[in-house]
PDB file of N, CA and C in Angstrom:
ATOM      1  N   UNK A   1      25.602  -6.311  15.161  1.00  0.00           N
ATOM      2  CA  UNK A   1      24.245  -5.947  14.819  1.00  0.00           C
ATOM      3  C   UNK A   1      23.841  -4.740  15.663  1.00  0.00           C
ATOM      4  N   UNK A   2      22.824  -3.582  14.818  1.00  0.00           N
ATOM      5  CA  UNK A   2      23.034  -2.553  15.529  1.00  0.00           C
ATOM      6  C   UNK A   2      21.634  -2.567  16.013  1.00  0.00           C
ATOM      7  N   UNK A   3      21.584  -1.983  17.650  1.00  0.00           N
ATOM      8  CA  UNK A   3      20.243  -2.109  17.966  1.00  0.00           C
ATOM      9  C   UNK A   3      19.112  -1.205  17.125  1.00  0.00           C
ATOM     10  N   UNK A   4      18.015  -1.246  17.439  1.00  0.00           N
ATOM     11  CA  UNK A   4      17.076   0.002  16.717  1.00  0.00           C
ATOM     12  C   UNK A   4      16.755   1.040  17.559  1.00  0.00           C
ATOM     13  N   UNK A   5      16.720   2.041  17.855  1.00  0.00           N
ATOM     14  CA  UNK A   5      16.391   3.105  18.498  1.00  0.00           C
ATOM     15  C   UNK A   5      14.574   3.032  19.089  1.00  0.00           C
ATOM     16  N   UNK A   6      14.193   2.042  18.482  1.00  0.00           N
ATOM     17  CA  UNK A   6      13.075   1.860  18.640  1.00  0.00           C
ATOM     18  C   UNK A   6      12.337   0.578  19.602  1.00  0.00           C
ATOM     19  N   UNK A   7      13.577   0.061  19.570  1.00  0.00           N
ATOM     20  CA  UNK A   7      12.819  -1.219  20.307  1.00  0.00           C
ATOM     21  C   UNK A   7      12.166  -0.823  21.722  1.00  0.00           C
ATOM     22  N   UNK A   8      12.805  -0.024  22.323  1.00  0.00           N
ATOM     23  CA  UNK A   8      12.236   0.130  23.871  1.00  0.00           C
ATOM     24  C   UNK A   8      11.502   1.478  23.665  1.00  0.00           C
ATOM     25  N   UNK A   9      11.002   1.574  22.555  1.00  0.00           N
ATOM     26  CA  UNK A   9       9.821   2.977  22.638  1.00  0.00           C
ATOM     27  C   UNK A   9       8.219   2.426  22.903  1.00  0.00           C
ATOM     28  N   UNK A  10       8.085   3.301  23.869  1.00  0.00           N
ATOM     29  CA  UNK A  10       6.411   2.662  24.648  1.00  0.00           C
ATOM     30  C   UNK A  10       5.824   4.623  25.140  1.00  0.00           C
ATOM     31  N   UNK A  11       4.829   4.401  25.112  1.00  0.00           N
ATOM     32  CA  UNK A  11       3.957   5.534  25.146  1.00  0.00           C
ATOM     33  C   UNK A  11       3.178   5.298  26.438  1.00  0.00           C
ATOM     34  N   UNK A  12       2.546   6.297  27.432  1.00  0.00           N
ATOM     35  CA  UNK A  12       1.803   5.757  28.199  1.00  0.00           C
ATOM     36  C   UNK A  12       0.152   6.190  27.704  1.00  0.00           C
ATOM     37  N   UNK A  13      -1.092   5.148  28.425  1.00  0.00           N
ATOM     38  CA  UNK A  13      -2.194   5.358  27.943  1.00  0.00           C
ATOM     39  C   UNK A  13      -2.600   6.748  27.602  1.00  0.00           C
ATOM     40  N   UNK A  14      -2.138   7.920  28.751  1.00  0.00           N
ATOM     41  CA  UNK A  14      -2.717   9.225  28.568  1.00  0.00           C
ATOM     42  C   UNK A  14      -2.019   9.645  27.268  1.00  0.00           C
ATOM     43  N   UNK A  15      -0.974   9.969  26.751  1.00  0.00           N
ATOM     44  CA  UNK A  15      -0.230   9.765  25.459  1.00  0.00           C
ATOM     45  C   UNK A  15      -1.426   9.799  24.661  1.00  0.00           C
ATOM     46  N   UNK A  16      -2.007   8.478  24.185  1.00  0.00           N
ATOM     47  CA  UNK A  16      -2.542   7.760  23.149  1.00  0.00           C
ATOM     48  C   UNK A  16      -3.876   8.266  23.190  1.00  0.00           C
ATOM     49  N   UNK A  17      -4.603   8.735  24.642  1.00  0.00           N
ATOM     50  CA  UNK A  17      -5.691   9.537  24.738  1.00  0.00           C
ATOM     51  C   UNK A  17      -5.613  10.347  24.777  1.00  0.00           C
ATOM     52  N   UNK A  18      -4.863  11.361  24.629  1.00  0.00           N
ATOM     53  CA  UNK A  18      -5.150  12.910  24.655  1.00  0.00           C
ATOM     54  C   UNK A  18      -4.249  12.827  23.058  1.00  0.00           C
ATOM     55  N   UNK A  19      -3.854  11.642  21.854  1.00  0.00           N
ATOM     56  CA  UNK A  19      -3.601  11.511  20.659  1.00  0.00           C
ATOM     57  C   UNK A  19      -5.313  11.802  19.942  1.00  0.00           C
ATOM     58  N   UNK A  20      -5.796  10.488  20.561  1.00  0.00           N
ATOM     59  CA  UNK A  20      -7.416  10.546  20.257  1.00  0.00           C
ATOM     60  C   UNK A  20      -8.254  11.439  20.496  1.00  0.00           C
ATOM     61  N   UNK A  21      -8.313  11.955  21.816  1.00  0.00           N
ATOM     62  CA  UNK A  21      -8.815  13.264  21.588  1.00  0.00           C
ATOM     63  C   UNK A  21      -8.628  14.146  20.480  1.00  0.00           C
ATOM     64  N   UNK A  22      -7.458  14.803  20.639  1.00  0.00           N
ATOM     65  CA  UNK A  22      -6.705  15.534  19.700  1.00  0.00           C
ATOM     66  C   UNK A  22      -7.734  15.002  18.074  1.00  0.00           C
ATOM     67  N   UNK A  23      -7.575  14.016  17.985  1.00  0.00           N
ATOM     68  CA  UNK A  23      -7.829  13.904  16.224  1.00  0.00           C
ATOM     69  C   UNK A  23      -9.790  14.024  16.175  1.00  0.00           C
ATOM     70  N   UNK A  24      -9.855  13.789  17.598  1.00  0.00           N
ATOM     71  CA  UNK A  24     -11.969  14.162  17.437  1.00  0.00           C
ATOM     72  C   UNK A  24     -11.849  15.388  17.445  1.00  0.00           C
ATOM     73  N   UNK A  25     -11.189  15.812  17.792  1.00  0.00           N
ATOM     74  CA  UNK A  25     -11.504  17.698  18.580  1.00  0.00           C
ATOM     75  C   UNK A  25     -11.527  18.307  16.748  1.00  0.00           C
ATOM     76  N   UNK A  26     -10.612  17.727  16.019  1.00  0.00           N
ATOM     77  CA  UNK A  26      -9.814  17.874  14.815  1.00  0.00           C
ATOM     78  C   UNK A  26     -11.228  17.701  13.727  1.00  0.00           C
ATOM     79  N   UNK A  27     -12.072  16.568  14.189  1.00  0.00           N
ATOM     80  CA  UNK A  27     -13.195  16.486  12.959  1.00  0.00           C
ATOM     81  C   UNK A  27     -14.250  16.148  13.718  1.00  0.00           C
ATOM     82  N   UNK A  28     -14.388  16.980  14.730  1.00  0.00           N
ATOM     83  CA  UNK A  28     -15.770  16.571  15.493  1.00  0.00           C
ATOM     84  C   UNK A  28     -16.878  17.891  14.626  1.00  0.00           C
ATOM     85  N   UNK A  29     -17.786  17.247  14.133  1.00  0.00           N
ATOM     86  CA  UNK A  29     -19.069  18.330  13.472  1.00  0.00           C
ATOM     87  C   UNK A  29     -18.926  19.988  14.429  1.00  0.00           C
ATOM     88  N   UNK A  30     -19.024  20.666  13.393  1.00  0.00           N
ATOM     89  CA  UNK A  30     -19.535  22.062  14.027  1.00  0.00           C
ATOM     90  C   UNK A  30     -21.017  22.064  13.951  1.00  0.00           C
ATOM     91  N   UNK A  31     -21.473  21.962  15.117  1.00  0.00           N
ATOM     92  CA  UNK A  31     -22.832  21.662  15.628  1.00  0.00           C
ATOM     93  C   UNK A  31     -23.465  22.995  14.989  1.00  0.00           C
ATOM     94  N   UNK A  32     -22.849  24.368  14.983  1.00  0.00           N
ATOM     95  CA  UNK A  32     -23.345  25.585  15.041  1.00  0.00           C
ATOM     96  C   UNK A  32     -23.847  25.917  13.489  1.00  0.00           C
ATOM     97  N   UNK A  33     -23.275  24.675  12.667  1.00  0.00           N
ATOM     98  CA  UNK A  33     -23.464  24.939  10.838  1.00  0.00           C
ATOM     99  C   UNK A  33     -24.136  23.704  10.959  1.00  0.00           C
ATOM    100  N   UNK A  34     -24.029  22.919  11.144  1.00  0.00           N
ATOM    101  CA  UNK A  34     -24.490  21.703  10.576  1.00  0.00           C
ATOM    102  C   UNK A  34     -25.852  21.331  11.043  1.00  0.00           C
ATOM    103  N   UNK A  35     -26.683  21.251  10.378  1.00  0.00           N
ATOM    104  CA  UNK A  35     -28.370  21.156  10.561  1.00  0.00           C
ATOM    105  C   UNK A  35     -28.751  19.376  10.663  1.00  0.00           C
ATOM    106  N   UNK A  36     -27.867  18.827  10.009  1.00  0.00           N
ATOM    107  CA  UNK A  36     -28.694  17.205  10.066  1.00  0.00           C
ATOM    108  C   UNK A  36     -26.985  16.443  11.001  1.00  0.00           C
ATOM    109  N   UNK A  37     -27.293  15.474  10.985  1.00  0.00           N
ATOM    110  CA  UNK A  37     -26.221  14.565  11.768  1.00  0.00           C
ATOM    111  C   UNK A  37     -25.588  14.178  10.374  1.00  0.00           C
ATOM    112  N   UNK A  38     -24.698  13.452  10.624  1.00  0.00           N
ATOM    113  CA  UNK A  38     -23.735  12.942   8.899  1.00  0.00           C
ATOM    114  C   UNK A  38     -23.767  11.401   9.516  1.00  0.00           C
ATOM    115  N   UNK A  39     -24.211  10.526   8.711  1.00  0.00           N
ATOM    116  CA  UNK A  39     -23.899   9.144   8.314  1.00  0.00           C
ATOM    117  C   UNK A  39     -22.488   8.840   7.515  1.00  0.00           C
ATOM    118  N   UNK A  40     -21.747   7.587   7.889  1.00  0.00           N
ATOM    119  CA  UNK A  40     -20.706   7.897   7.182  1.00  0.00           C
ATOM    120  C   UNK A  40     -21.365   6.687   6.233  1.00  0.00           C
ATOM    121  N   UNK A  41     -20.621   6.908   4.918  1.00  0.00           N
ATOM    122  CA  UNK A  41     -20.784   6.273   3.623  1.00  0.00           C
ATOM    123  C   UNK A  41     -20.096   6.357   2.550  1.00  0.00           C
ATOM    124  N   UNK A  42     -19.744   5.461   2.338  1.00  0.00           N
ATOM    125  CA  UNK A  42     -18.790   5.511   0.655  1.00  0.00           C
ATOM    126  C   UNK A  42     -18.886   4.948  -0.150  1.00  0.00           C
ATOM    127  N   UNK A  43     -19.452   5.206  -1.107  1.00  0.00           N
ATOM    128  CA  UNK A  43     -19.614   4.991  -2.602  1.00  0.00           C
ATOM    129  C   UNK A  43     -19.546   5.893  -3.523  1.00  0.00           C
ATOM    130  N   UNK A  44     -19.165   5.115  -4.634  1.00  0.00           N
ATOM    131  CA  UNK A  44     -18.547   5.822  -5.974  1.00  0.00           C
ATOM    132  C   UNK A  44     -19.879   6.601  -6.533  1.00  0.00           C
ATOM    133  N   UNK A  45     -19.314   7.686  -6.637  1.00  0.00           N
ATOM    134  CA  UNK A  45     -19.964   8.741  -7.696  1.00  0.00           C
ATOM    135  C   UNK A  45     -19.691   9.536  -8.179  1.00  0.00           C
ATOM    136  N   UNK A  46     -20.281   9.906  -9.775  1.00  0.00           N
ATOM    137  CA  UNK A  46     -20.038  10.844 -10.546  1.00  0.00           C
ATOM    138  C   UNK A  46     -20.338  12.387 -10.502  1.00  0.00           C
ATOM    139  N   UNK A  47     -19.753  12.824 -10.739  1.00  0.00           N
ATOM    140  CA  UNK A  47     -19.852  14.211 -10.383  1.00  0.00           C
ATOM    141  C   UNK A  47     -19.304  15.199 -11.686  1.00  0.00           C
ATOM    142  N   UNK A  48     -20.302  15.888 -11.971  1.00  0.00           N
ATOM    143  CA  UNK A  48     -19.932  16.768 -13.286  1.00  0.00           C
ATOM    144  C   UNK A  48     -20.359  18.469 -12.819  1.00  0.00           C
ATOM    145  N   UNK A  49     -19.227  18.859 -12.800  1.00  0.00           N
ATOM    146  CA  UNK A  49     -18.859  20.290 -12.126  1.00  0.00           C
ATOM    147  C   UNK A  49     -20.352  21.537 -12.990  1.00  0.00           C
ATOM    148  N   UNK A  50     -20.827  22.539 -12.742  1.00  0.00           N
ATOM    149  CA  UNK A  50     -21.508  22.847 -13.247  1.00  0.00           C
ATOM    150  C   UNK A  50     -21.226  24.711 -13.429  1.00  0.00           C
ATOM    151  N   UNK A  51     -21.217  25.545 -14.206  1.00  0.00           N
ATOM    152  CA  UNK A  51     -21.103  27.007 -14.056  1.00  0.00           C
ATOM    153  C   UNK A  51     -22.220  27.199 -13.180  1.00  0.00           C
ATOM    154  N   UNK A  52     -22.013  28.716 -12.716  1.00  0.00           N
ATOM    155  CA  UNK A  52     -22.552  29.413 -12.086  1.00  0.00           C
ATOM    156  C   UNK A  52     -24.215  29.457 -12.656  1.00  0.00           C
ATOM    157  N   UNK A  53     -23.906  29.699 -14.024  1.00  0.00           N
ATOM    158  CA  UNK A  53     -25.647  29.453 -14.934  1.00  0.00           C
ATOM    159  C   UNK A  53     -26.176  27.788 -15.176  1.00  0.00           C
ATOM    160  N   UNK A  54     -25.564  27.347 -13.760  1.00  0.00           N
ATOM    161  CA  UNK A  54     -25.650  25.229 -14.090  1.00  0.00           C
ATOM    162  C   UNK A  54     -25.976  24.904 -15.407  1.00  0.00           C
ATOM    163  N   UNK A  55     -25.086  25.244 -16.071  1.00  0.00           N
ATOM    164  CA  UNK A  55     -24.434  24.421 -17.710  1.00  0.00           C
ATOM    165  C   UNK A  55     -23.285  23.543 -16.944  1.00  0.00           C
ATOM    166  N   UNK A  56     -23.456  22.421 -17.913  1.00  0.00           N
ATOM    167  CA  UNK A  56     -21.919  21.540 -17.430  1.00  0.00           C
ATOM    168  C   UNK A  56     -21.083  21.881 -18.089  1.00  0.00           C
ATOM    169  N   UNK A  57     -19.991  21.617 -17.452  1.00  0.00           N
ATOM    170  CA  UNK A  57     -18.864  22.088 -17.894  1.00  0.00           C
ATOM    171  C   UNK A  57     -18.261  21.394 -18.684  1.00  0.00           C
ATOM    172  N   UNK A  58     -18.766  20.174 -18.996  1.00  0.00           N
ATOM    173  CA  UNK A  58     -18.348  19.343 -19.789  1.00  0.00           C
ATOM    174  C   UNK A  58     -16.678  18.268 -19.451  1.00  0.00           C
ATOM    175  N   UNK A  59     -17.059  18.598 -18.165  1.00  0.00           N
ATOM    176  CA  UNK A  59     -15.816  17.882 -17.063  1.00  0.00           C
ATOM    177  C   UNK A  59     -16.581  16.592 -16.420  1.00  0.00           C
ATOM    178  N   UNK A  60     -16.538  15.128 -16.380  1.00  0.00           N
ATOM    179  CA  UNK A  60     -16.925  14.297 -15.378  1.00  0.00           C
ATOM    180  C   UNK A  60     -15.762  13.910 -14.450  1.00  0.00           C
ATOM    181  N   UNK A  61     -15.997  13.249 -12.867  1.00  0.00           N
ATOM    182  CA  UNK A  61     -15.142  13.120 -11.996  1.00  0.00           C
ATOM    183  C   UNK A  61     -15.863  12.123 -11.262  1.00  0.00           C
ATOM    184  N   UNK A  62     -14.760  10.863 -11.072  1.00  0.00           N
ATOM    185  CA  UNK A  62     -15.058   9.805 -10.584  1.00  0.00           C
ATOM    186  C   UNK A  62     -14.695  10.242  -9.198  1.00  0.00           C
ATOM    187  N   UNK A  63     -15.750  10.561  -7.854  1.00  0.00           N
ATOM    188  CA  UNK A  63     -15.617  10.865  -6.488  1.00  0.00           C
ATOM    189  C   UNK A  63     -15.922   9.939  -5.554  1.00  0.00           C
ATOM    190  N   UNK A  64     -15.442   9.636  -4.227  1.00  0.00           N
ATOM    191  CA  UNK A  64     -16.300   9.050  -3.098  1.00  0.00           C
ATOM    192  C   UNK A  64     -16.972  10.130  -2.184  1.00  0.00           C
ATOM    193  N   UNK A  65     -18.019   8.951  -1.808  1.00  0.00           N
ATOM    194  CA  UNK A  65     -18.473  10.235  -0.494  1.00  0.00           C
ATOM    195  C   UNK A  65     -17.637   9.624   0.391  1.00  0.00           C
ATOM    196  N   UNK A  66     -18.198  10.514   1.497  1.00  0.00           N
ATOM    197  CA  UNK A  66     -17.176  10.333   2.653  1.00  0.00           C
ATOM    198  C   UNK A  66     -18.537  10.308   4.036  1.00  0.00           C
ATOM    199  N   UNK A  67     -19.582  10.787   3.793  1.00  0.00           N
ATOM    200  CA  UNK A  67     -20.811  10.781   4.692  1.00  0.00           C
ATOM    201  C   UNK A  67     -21.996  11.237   3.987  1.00  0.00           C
ATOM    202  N   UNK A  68     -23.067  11.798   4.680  1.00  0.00           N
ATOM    203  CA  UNK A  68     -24.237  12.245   4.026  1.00  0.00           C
ATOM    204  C   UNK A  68     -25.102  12.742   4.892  1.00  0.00           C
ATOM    205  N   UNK A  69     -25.837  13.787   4.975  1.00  0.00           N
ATOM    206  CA  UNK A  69     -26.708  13.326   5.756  1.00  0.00           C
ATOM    207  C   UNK A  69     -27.984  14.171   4.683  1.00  0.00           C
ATOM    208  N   UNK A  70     -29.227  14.466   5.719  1.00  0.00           N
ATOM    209  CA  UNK A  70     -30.253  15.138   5.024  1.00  0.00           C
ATOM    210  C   UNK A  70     -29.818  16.402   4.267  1.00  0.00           C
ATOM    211  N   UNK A  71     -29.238  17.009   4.674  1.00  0.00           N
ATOM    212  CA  UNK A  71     -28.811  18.405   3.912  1.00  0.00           C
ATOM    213  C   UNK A  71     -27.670  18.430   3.310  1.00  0.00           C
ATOM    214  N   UNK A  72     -26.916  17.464   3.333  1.00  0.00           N
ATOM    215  CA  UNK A  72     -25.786  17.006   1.963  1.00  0.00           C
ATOM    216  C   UNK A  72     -24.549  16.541   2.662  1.00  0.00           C
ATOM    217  N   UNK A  73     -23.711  16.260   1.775  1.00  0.00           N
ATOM    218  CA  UNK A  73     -22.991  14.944   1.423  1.00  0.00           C
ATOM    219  C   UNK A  73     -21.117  15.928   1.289  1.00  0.00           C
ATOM    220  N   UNK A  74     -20.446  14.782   2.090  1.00  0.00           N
ATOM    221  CA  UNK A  74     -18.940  14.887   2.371  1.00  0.00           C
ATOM    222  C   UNK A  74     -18.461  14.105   1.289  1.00  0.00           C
ATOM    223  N   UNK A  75     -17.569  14.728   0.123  1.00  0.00           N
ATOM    224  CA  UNK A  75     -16.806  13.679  -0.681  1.00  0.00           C
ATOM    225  C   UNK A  75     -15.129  13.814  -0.935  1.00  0.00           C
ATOM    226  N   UNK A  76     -14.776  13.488  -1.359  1.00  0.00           N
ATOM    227  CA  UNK A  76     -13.357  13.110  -1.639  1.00  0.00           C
ATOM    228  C   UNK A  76     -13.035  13.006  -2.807  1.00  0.00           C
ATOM    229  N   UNK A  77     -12.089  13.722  -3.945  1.00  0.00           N
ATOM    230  CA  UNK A  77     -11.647  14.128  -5.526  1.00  0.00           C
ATOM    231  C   UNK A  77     -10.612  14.128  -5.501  1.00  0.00           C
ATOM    232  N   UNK A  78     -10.451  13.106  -6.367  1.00  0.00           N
ATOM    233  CA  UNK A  78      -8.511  13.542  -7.193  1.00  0.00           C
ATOM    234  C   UNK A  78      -8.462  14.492  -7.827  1.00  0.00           C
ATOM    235  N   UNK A  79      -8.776  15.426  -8.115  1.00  0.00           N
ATOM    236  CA  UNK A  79      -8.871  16.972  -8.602  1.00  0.00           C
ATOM    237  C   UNK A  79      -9.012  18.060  -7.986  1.00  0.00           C
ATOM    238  N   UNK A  80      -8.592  19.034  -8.268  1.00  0.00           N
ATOM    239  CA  UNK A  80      -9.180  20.134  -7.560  1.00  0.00           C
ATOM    240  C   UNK A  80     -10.236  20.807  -8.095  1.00  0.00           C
ATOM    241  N   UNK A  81     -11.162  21.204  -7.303  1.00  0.00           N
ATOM    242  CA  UNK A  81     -12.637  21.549  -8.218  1.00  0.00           C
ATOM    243  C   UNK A  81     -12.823  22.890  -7.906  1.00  0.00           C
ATOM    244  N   UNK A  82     -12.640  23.913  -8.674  1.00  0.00           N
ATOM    245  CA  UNK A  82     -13.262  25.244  -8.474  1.00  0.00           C
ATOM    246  C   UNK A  82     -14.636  26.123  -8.761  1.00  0.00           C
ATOM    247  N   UNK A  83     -15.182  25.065  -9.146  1.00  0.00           N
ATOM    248  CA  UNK A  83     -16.901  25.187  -9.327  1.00  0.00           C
ATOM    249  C   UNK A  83     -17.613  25.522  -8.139  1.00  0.00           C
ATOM    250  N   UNK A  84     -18.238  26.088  -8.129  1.00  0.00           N
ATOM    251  CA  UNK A  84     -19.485  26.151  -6.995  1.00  0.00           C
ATOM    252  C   UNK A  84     -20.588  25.416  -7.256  1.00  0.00           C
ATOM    253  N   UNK A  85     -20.588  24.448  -7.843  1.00  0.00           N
ATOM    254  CA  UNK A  85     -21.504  23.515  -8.145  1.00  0.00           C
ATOM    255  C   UNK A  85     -21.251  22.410  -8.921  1.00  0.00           C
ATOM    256  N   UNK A  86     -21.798  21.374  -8.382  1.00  0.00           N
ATOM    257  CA  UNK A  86     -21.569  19.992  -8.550  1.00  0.00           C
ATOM    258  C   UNK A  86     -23.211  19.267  -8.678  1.00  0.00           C
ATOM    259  N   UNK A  87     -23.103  18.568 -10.280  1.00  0.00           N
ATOM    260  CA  UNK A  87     -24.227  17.609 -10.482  1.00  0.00           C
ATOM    261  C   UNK A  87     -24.003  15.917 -10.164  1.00  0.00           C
ATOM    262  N   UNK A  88     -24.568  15.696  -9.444  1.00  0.00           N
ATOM    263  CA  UNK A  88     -23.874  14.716  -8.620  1.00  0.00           C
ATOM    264  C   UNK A  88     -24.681  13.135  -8.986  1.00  0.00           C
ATOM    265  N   UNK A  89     -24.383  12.098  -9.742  1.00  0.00           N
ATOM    266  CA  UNK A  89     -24.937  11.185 -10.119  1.00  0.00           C
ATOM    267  C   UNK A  89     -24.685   9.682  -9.522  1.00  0.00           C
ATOM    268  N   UNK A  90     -25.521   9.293  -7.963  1.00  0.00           N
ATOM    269  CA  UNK A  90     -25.645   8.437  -7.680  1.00  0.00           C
ATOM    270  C   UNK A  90     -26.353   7.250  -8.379  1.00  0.00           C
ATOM    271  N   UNK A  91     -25.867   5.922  -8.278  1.00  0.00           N
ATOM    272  CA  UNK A  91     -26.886   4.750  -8.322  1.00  0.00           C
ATOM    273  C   UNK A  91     -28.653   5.048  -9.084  1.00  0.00           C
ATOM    274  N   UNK A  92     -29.334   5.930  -8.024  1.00  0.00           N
ATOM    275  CA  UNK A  92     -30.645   5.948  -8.874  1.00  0.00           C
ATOM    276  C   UNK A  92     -30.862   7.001  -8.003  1.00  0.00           C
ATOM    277  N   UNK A  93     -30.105   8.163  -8.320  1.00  0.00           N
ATOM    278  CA  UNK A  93     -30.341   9.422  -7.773  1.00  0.00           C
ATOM    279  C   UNK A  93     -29.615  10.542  -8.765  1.00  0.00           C
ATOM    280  N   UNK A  94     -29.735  11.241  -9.333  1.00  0.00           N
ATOM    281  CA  UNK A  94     -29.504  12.978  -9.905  1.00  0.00           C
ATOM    282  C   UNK A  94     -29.501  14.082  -8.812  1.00  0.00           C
ATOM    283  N   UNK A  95     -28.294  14.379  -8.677  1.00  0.00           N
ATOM    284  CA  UNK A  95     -29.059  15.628  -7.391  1.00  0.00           C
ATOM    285  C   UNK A  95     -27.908  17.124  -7.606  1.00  0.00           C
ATOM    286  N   UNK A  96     -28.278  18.427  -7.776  1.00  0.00           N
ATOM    287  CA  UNK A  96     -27.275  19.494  -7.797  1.00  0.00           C
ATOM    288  C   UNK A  96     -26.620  19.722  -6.366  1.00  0.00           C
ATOM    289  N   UNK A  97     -25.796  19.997  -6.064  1.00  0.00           N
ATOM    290  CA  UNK A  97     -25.472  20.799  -4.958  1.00  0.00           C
ATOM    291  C   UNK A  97     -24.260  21.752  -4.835  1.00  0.00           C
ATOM    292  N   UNK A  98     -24.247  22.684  -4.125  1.00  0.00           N
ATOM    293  CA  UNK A  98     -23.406  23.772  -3.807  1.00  0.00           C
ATOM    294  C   UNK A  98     -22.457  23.232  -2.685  1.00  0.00           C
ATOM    295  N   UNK A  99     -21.260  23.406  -3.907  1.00  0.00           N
ATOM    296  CA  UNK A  99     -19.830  22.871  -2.573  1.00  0.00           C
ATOM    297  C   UNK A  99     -19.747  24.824  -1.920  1.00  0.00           C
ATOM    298  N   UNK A 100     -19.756  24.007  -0.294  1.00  0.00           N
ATOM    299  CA  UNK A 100     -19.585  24.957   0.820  1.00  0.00           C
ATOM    300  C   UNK A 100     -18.819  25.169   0.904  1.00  0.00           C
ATOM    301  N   UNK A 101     -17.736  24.380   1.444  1.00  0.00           N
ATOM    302  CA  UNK A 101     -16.075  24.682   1.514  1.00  0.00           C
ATOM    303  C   UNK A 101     -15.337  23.586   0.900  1.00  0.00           C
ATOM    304  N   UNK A 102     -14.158  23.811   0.550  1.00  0.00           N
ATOM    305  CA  UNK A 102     -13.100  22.336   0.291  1.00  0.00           C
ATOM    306  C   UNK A 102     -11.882  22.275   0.989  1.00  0.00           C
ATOM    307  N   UNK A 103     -11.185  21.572   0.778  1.00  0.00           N
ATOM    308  CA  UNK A 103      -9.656  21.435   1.713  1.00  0.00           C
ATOM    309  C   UNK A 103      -8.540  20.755   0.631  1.00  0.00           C
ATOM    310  N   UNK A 104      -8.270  21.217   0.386  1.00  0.00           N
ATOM    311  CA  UNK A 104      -6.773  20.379  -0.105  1.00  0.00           C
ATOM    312  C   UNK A 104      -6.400  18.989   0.910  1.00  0.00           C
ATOM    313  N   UNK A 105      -6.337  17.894   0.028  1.00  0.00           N
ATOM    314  CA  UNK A 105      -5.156  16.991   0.980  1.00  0.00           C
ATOM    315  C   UNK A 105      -4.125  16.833   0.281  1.00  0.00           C
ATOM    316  N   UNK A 106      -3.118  17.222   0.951  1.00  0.00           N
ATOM    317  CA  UNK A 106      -1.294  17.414   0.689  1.00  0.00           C
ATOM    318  C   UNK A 106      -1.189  17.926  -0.485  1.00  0.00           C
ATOM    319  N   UNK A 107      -0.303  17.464  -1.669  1.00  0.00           N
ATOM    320  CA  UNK A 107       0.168  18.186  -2.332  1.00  0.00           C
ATOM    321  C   UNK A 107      -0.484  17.260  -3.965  1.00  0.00           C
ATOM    322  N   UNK A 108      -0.967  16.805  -4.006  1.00  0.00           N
ATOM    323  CA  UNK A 108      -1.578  15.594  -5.009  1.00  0.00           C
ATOM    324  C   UNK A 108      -2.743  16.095  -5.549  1.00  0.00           C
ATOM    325  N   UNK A 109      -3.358  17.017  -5.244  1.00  0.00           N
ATOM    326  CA  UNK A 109      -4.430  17.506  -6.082  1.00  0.00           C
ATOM    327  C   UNK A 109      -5.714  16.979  -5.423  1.00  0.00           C
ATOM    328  N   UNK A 110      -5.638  16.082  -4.690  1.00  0.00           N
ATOM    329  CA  UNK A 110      -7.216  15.583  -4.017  1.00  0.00           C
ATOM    330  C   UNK A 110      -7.755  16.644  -2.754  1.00  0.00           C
ATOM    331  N   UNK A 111      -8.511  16.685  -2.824  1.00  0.00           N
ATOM    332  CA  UNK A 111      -9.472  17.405  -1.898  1.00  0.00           C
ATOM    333  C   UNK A 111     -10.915  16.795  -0.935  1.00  0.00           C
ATOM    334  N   UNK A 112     -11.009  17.337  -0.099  1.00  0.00           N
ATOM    335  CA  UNK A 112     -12.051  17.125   0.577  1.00  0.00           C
ATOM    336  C   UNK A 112     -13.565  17.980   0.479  1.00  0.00           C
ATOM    337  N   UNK A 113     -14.557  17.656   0.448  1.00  0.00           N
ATOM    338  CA  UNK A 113     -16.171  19.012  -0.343  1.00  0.00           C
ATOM    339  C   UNK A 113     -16.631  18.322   0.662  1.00  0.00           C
ATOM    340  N   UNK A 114     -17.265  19.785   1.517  1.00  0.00           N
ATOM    341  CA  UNK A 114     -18.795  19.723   1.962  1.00  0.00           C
ATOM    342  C   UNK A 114     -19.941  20.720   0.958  1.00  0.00           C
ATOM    343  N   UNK A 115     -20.634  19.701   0.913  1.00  0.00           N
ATOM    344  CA  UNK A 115     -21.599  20.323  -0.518  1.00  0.00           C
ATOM    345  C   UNK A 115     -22.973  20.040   0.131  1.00  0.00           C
ATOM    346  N   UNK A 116     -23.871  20.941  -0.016  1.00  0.00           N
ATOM    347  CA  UNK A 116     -25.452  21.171   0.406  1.00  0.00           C
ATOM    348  C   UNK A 116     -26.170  20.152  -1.104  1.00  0.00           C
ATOM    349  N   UNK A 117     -27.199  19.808  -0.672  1.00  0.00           N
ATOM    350  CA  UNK A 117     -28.182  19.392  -1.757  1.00  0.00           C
ATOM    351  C   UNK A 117     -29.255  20.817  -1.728  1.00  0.00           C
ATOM    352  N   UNK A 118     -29.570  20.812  -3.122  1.00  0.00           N
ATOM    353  CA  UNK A 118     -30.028  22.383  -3.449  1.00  0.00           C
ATOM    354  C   UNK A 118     -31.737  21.208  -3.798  1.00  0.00           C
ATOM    355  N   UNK A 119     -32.772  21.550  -3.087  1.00  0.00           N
ATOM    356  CA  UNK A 119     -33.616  20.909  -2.695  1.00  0.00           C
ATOM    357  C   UNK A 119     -34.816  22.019  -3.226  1.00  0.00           C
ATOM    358  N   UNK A 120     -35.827  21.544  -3.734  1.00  0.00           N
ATOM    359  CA  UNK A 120     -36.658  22.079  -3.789  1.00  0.00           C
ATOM    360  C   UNK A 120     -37.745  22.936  -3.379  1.00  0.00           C
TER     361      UNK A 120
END
């Protein structure tokens, strides 16, 4: 029986904390853009991409958020969305907003949106 290369692998605490660090430093808020604090939150919502003249595009997309706060909302898409705008249909809420930036995750087509609520 062959041993595992793994059995006697151990890390020491600083290791595992300067791991953790590492991954806050990685998604800690940019204080210098971000105007409200973010709540984290996830629930399902619809999202129907909108042109530049907010006509729909006649595309819907089942999304999660990922947070929220007063000035808008972190979500998560199995698609890639090249709209600059998203009509976004919560529970008992309608709201437009302008995706700020997005991110690709890996190679699968899902992405990450920070999107503003376009507020009156």
């Amino acid at each position: 029986m062959l041993d595992s290369p793994y059995r006697n692998l151990r890390v020491t605490r600083e290791a595992i904390e300067e791991l953790i660090l590492s991954a806050a430093r990685q998604h800690a808020p940019n204080k210098d853009r971000r105007i409200d604090d973010r709540i984290p939150m996830t629930a399902a919502v619809e999202a129907m991409p909108l042109t530049d003249a907010m006509n729909p595009t006649g595309m819907k997309i089942d999304m999660l958020t990922r947070d929220v706060s007063l000035s808008g909302v972190g979500l998560l898409t199995p698609l890639a969305i090249t709209e600059r705008y998203l009509l976004l249909k919560f529970p008992k809420l309608e709201v437009v907003t302008e995706v700020i930036w997005r991110d690709a995750l890996g190679n699968g087509g899902f992405q990450r949106i920070g999107a503003r609520f376009l507020l009156k």
